[in-house]
PDB file of N, CA and C in Angstrom:
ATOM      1  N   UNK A   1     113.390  38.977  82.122  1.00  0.00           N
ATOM      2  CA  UNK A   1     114.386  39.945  82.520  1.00  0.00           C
ATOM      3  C   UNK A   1     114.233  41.228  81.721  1.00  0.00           C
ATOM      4  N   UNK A   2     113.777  41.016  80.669  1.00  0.00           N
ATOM      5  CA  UNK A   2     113.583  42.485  79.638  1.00  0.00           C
ATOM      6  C   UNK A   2     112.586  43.323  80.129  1.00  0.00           C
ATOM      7  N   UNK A   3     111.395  42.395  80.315  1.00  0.00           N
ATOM      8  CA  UNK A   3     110.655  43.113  81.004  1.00  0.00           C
ATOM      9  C   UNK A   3     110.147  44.210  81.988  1.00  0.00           C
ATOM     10  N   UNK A   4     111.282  43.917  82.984  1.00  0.00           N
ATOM     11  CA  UNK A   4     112.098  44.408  84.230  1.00  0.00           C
ATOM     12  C   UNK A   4     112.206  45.665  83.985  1.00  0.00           C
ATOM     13  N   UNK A   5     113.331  45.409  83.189  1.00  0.00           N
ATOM     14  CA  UNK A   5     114.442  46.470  82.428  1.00  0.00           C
ATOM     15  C   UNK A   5     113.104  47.743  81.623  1.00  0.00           C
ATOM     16  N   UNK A   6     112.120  47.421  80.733  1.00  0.00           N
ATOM     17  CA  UNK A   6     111.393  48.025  80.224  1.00  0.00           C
ATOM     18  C   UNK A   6     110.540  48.475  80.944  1.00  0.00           C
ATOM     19  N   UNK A   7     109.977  47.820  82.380  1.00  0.00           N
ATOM     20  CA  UNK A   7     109.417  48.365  83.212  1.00  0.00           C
ATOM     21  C   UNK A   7     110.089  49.834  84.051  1.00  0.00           C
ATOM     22  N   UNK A   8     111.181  49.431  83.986  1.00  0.00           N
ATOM     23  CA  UNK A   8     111.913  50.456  85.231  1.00  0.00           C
ATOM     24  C   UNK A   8     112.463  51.826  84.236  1.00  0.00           C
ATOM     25  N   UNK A   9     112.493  51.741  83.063  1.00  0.00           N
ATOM     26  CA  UNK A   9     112.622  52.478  81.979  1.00  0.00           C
ATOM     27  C   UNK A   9     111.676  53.361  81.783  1.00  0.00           C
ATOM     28  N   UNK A  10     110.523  53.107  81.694  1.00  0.00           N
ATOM     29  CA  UNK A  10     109.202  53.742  81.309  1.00  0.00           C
ATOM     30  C   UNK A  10     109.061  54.659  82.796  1.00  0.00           C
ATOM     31  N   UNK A  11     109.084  53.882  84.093  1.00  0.00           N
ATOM     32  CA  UNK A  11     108.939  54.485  85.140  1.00  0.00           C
ATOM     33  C   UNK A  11     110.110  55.753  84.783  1.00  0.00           C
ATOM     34  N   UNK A  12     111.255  55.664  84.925  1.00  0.00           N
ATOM     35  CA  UNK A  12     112.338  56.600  84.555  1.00  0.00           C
ATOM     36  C   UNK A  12     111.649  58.027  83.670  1.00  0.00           C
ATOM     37  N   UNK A  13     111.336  57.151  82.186  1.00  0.00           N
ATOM     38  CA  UNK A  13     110.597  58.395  81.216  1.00  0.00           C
ATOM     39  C   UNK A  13     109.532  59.222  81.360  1.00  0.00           C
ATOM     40  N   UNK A  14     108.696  58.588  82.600  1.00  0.00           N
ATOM     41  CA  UNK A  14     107.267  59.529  83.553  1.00  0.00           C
ATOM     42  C   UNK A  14     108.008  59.756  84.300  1.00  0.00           C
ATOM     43  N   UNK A  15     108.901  59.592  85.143  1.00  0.00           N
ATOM     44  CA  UNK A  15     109.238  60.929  85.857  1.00  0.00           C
ATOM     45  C   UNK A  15     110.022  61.813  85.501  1.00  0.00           C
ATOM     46  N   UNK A  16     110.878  61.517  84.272  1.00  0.00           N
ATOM     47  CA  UNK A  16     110.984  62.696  83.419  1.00  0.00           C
ATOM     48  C   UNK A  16     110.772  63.606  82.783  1.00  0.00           C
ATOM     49  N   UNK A  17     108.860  63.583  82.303  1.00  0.00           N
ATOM     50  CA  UNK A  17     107.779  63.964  81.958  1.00  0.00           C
ATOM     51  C   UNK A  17     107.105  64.985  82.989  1.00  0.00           C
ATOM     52  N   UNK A  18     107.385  64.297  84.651  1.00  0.00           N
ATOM     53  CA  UNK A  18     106.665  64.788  85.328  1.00  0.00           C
ATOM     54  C   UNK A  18     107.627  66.143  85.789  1.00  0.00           C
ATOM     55  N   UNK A  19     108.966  65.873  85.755  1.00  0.00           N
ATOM     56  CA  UNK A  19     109.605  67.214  86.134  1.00  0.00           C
ATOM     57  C   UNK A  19     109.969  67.906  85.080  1.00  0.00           C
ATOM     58  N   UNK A  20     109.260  67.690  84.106  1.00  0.00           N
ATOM     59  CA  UNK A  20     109.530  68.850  82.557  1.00  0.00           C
ATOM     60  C   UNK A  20     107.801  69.556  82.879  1.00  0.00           C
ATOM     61  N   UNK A  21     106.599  68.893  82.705  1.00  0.00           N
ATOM     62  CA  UNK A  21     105.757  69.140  82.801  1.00  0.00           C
ATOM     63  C   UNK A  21     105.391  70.149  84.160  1.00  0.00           C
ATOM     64  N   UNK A  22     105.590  69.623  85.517  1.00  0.00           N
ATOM     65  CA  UNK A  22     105.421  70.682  86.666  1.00  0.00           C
ATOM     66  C   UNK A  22     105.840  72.661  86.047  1.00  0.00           C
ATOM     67  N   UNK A  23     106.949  72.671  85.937  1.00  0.00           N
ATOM     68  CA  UNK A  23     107.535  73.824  86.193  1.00  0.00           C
ATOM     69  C   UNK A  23     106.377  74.718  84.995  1.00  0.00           C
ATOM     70  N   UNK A  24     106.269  73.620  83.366  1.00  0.00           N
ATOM     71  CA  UNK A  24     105.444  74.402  82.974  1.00  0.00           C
ATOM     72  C   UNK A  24     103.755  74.480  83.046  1.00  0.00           C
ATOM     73  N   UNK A  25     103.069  73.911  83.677  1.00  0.00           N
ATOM     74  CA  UNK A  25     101.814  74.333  84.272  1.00  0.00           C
ATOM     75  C   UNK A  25     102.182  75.224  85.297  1.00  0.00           C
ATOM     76  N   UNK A  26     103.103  74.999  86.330  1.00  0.00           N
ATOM     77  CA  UNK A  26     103.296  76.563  86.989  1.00  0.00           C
ATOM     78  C   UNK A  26     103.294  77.446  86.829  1.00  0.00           C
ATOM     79  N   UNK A  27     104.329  78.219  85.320  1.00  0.00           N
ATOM     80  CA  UNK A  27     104.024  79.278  84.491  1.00  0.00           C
ATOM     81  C   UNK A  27     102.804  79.223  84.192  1.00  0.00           C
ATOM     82  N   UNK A  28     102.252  78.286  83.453  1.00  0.00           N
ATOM     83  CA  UNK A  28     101.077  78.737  83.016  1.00  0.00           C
ATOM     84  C   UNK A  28      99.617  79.295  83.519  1.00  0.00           C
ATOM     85  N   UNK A  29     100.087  78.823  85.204  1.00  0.00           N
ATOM     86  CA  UNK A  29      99.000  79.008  86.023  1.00  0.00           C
ATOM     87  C   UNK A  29      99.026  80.478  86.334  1.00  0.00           C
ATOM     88  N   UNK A  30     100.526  81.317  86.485  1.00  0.00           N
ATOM     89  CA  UNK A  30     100.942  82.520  86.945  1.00  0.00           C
ATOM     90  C   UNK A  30     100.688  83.407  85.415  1.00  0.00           C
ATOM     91  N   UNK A  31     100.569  82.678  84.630  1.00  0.00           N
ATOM     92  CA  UNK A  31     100.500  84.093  83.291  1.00  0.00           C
ATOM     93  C   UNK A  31      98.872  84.135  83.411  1.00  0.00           C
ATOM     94  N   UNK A  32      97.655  82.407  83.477  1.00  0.00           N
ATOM     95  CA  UNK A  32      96.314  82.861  83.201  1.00  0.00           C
ATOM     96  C   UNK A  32      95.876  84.187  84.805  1.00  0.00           C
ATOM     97  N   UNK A  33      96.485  83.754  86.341  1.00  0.00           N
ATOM     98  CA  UNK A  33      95.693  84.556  86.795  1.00  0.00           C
ATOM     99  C   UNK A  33      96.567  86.150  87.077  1.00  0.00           C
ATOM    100  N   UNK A  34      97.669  86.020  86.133  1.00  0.00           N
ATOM    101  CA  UNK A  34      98.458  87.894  86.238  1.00  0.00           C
ATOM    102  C   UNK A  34      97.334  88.327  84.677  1.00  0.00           C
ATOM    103  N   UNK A  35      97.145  87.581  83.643  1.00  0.00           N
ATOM    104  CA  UNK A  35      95.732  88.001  83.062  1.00  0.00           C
ATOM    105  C   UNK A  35      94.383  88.597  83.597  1.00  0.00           C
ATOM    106  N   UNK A  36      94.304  87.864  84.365  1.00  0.00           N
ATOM    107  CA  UNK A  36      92.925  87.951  85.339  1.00  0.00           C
ATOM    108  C   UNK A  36      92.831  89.094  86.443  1.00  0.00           C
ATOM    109  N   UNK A  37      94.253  89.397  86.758  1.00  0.00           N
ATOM    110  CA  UNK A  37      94.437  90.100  87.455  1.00  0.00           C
ATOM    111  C   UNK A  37      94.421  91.802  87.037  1.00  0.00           C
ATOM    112  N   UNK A  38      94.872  91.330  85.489  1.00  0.00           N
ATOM    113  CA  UNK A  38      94.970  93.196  84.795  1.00  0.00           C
ATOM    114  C   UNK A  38      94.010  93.105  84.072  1.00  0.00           C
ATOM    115  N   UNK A  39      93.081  92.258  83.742  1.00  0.00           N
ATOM    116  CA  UNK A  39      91.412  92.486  83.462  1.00  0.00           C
ATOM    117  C   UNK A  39      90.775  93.390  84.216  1.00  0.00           C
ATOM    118  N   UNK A  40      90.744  92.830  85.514  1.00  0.00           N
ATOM    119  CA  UNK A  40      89.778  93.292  86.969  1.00  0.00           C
ATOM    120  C   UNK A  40      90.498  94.907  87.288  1.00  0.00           C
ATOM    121  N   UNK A  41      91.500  94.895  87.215  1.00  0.00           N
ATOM    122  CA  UNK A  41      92.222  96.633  87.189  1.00  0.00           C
ATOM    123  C   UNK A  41      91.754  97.352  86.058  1.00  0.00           C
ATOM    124  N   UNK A  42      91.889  96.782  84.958  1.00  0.00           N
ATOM    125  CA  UNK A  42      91.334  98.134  83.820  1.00  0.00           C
ATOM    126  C   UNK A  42      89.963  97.764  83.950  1.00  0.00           C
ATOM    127  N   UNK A  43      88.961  96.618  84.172  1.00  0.00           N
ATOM    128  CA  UNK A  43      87.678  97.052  84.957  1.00  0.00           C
ATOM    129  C   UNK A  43      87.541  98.116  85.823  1.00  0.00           C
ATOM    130  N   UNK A  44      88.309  98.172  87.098  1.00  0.00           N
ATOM    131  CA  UNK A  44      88.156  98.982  87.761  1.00  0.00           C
ATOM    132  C   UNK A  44      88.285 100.373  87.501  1.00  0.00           C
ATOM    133  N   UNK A  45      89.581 100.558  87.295  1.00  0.00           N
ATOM    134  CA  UNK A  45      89.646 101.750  86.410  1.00  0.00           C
ATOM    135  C   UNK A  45      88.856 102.437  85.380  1.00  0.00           C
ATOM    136  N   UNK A  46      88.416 101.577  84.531  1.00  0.00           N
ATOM    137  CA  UNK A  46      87.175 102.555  83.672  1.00  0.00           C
ATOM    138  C   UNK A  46      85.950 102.849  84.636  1.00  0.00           C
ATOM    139  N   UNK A  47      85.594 101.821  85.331  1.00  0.00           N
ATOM    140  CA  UNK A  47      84.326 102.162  85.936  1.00  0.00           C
ATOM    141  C   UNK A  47      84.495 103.583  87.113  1.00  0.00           C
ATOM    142  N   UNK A  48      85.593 104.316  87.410  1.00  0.00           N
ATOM    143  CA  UNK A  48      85.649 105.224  88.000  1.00  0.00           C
ATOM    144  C   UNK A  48      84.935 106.539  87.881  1.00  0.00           C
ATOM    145  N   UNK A  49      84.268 106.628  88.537  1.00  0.00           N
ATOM    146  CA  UNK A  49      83.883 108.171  88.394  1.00  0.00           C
ATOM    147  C   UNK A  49      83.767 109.458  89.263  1.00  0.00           C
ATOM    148  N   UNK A  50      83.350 110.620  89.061  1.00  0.00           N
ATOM    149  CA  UNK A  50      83.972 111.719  89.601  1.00  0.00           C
ATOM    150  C   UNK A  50      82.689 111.790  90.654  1.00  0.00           C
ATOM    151  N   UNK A  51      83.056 111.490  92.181  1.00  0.00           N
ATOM    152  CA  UNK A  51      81.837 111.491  92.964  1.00  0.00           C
ATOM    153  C   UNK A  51      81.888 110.228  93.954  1.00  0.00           C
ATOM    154  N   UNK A  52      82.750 109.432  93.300  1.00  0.00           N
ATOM    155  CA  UNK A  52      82.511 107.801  93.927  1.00  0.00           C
ATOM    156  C   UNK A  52      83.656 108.131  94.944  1.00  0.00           C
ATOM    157  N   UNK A  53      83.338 107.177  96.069  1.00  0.00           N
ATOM    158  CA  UNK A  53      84.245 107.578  97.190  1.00  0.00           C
ATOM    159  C   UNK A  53      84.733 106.511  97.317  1.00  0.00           C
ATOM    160  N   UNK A  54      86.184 105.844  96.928  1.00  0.00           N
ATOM    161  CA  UNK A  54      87.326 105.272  97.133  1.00  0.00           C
ATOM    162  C   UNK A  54      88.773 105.247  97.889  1.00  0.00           C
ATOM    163  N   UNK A  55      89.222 104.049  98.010  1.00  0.00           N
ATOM    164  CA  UNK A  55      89.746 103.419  99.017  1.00  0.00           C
ATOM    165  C   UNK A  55      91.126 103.467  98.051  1.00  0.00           C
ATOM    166  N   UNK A  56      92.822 104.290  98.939  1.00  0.00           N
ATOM    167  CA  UNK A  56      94.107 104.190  97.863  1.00  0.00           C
ATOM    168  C   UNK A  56      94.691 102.644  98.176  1.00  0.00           C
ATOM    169  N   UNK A  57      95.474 102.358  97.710  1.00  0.00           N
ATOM    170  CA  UNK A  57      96.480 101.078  97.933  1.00  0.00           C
ATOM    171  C   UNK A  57      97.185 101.579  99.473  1.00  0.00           C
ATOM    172  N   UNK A  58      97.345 102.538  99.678  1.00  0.00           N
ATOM    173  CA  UNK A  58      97.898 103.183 100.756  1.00  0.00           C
ATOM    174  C   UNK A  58      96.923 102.958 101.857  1.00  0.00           C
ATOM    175  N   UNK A  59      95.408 103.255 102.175  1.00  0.00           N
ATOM    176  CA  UNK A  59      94.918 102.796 102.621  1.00  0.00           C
ATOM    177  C   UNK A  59      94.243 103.845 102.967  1.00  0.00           C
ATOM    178  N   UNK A  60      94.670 105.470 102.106  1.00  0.00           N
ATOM    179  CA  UNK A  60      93.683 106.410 102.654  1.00  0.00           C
ATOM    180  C   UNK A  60      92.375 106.949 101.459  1.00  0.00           C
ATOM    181  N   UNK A  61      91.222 106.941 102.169  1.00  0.00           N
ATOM    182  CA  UNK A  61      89.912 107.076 101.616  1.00  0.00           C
ATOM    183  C   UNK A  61      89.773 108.474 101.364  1.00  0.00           C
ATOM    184  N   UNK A  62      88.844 108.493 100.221  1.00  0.00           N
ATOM    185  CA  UNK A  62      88.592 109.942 100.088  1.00  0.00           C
ATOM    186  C   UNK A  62      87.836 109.790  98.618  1.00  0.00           C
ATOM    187  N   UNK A  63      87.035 110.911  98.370  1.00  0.00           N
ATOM    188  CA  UNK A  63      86.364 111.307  96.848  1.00  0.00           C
ATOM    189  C   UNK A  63      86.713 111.486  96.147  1.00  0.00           C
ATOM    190  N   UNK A  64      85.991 110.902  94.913  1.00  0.00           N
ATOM    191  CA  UNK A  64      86.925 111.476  93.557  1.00  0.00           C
ATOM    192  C   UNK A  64      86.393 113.207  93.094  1.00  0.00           C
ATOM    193  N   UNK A  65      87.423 113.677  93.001  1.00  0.00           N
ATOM    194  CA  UNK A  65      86.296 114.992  92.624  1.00  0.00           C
ATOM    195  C   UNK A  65      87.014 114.910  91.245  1.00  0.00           C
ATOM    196  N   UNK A  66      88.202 114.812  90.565  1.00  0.00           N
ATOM    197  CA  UNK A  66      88.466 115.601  89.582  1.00  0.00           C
ATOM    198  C   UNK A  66      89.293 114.067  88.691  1.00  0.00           C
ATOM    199  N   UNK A  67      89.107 113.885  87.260  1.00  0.00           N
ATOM    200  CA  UNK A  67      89.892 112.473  86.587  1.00  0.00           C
ATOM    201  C   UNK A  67      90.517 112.949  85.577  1.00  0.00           C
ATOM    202  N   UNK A  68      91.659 112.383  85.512  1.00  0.00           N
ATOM    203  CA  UNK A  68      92.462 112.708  84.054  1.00  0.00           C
ATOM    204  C   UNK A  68      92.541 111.300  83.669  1.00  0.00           C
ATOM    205  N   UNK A  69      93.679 111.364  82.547  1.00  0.00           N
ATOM    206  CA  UNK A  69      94.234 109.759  82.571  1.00  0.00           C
ATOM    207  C   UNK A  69      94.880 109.233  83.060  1.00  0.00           C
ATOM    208  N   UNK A  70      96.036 109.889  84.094  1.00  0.00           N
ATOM    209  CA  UNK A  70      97.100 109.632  84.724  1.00  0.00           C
ATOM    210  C   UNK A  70      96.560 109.873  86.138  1.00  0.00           C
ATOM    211  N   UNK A  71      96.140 110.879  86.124  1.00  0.00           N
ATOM    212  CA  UNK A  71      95.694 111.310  87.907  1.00  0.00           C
ATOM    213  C   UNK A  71      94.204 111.157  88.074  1.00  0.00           C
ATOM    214  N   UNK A  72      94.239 111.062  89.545  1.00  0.00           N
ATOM    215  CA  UNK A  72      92.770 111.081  90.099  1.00  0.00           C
ATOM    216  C   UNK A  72      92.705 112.199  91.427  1.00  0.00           C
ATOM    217  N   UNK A  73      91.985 113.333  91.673  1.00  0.00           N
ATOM    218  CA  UNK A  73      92.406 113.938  92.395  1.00  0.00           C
ATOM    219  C   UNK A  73      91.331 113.685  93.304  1.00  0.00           C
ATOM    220  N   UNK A  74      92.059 113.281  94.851  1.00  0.00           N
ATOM    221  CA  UNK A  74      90.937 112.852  95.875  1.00  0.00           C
ATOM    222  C   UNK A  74      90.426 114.227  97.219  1.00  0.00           C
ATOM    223  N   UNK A  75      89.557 114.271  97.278  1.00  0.00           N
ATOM    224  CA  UNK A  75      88.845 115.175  98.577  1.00  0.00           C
ATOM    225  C   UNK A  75      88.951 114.350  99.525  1.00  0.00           C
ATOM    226  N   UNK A  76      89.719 114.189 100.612  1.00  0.00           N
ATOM    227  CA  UNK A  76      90.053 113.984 101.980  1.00  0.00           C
ATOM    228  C   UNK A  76      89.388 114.031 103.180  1.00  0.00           C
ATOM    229  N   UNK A  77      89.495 115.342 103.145  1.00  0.00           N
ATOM    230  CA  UNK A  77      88.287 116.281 104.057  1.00  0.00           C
ATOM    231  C   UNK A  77      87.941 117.476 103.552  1.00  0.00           C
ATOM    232  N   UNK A  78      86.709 118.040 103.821  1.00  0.00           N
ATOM    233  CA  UNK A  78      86.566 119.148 103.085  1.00  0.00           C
ATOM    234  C   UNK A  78      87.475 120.168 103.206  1.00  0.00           C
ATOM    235  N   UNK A  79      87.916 120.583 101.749  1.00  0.00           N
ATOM    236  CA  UNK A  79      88.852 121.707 101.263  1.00  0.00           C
ATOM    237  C   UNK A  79      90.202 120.989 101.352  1.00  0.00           C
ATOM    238  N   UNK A  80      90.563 119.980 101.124  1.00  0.00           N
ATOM    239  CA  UNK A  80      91.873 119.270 101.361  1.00  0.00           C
ATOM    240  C   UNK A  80      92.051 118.449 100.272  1.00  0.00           C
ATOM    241  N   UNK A  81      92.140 118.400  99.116  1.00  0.00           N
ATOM    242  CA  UNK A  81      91.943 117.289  97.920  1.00  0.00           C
ATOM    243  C   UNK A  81      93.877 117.209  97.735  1.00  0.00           C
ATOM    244  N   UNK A  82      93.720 115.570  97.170  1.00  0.00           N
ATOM    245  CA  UNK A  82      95.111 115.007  97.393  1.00  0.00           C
ATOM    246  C   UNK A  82      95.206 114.150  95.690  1.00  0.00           C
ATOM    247  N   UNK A  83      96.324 114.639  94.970  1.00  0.00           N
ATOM    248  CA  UNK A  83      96.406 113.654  93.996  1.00  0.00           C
ATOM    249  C   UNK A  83      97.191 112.969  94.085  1.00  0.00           C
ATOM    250  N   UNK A  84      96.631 111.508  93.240  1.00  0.00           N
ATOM    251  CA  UNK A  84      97.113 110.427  93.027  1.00  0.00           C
ATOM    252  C   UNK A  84      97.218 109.678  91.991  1.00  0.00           C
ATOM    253  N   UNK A  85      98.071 108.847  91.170  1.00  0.00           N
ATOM    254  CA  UNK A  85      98.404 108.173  90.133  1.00  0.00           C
ATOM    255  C   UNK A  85      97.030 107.388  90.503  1.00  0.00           C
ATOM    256  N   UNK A  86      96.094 106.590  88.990  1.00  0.00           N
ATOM    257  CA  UNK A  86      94.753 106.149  89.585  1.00  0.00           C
ATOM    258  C   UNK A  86      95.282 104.954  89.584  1.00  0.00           C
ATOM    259  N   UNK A  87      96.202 104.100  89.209  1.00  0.00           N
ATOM    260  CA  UNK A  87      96.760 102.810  89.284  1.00  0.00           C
ATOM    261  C   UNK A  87      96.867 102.382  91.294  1.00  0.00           C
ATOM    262  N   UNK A  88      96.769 104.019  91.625  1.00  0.00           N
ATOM    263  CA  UNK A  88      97.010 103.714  93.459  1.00  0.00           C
ATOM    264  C   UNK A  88      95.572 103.719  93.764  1.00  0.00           C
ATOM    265  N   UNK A  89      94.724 103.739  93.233  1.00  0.00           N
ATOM    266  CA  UNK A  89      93.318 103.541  93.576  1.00  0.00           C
ATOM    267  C   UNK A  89      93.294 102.100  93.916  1.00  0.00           C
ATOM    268  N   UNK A  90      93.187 101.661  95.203  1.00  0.00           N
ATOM    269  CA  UNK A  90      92.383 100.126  95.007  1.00  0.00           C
ATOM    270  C   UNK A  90      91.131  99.673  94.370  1.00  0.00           C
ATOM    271  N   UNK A  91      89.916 100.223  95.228  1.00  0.00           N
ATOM    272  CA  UNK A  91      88.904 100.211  94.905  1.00  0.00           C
ATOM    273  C   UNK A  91      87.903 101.091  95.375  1.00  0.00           C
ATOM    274  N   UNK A  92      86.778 100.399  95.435  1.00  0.00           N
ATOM    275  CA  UNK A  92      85.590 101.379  95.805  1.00  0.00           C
ATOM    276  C   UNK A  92      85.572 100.980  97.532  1.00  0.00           C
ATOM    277  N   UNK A  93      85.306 102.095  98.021  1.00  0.00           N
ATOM    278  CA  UNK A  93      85.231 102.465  99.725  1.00  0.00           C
ATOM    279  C   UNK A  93      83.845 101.786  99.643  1.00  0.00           C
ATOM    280  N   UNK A  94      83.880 100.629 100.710  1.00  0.00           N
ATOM    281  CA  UNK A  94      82.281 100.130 101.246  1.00  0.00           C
ATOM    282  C   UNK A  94      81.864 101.016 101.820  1.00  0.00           C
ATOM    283  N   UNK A  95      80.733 101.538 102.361  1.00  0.00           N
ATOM    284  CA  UNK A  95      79.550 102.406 103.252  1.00  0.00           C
ATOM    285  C   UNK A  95      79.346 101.154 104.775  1.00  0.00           C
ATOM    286  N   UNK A  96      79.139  99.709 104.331  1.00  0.00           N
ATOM    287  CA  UNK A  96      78.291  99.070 105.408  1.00  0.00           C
ATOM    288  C   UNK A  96      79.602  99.189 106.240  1.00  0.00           C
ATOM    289  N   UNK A  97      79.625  99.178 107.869  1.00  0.00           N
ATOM    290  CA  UNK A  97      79.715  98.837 108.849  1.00  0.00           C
ATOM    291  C   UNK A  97      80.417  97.095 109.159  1.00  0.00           C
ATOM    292  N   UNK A  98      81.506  96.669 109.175  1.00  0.00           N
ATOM    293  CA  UNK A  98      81.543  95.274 109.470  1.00  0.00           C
ATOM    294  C   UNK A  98      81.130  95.105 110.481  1.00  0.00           C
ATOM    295  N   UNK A  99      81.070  93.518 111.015  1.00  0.00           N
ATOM    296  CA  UNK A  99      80.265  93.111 112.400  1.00  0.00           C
ATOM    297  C   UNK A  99      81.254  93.481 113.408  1.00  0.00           C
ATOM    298  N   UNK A 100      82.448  93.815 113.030  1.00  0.00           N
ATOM    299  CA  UNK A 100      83.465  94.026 114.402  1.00  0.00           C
ATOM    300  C   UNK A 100      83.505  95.526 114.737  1.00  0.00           C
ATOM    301  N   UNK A 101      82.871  96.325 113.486  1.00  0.00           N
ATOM    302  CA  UNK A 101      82.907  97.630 113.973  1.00  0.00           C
ATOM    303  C   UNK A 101      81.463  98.089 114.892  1.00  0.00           C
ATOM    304  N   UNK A 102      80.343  97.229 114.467  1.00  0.00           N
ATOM    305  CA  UNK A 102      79.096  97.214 115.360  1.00  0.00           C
ATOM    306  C   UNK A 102      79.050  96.652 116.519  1.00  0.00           C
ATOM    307  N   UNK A 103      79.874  96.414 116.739  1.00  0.00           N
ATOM    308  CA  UNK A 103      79.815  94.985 118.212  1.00  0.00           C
ATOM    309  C   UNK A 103      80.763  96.782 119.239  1.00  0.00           C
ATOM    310  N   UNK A 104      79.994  96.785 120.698  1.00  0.00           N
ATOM    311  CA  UNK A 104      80.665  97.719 121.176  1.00  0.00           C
ATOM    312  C   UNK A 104      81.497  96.573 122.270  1.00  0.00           C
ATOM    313  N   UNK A 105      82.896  97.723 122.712  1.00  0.00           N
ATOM    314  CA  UNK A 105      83.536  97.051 123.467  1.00  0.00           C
ATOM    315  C   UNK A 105      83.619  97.560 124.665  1.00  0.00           C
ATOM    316  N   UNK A 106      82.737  96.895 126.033  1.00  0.00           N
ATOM    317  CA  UNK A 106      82.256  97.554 127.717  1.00  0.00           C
ATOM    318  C   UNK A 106      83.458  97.823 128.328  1.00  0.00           C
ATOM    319  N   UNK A 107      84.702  97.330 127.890  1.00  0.00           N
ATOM    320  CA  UNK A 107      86.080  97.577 128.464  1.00  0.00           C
ATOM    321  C   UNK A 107      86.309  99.552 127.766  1.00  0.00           C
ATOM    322  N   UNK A 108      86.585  99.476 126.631  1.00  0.00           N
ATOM    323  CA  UNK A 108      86.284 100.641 126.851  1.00  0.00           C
ATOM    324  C   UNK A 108      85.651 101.766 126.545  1.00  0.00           C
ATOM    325  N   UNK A 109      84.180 101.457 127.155  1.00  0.00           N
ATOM    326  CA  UNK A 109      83.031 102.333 127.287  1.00  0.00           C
ATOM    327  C   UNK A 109      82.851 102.711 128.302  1.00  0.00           C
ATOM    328  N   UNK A 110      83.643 104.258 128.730  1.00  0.00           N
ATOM    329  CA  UNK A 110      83.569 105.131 129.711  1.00  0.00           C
ATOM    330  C   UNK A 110      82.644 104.798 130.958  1.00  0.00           C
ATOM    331  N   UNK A 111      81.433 104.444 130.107  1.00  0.00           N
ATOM    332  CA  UNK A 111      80.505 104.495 131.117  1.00  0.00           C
ATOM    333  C   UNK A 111      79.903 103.622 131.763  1.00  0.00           C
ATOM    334  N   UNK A 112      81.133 102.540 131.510  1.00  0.00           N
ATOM    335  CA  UNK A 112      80.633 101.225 131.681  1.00  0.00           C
ATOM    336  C   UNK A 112      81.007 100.829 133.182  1.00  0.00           C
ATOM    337  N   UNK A 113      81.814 102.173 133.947  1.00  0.00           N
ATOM    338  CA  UNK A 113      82.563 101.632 135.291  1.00  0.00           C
ATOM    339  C   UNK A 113      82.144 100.898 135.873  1.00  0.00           C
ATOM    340  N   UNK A 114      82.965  99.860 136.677  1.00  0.00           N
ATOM    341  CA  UNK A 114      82.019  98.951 138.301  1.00  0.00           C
ATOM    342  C   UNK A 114      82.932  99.121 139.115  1.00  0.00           C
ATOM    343  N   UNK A 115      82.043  98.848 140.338  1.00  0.00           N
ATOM    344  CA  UNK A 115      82.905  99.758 141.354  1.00  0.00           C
ATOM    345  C   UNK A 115      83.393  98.195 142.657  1.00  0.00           C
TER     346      UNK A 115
END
């Protein structure tokens, strides 16, 4: 009968373990990758330079022509430069083409009529 009793006890003290333990590997999982996360930003950020053509958090592209520490001032279109806090920089603007922008669509390609 003790046995029982010491069995169903221990079960009790692991799952007491297990709901003290969860919540903190959760934190701990959210502090290593918000680490990881402001690594890869002040990466990014230093590697900036005046010439590289980047992509804002906003989603509009444009050149860097001019860097401070606080601002980054972007060329738009020519003669149109726009500043921005560089923390609104996402990243670097790709050049390649994705496969959905190469693929044409005959619906609507003018010249695709049938009669």
């Amino acid at each position: 009968m003790s046995s029982l009793v010491a069995a169903a006890t221990s079960s009790v003290g692991s799952a007491n373990l297990l709901i003290f333990a969860l919540p903190v590997l959760l934190i701990g999982y959210m502090f290593i990758t918000q680490r990881r996360r402001q690594k890869e930003s002040q990466r990014l950020q230093s590697s900036l330079g005046i010439g590289d053509e980047v992509t804002t958090t906003s989603g509009l592209l444009g050149r860097i022509t001019a860097l401070d520490d606080e601002i980054a001032t972007l060329e738009v279109s020519p003669g149109v430069s726009v500043r921005f806090n560089r923390r609104a920089i996402a990243g670097p603007h790709s050049t390649s083409p994705s496969p959905n922008e190469s693929e044409t669509d005959s619906s609507s390609d003018p010249t695709s009529l049938t009669d």
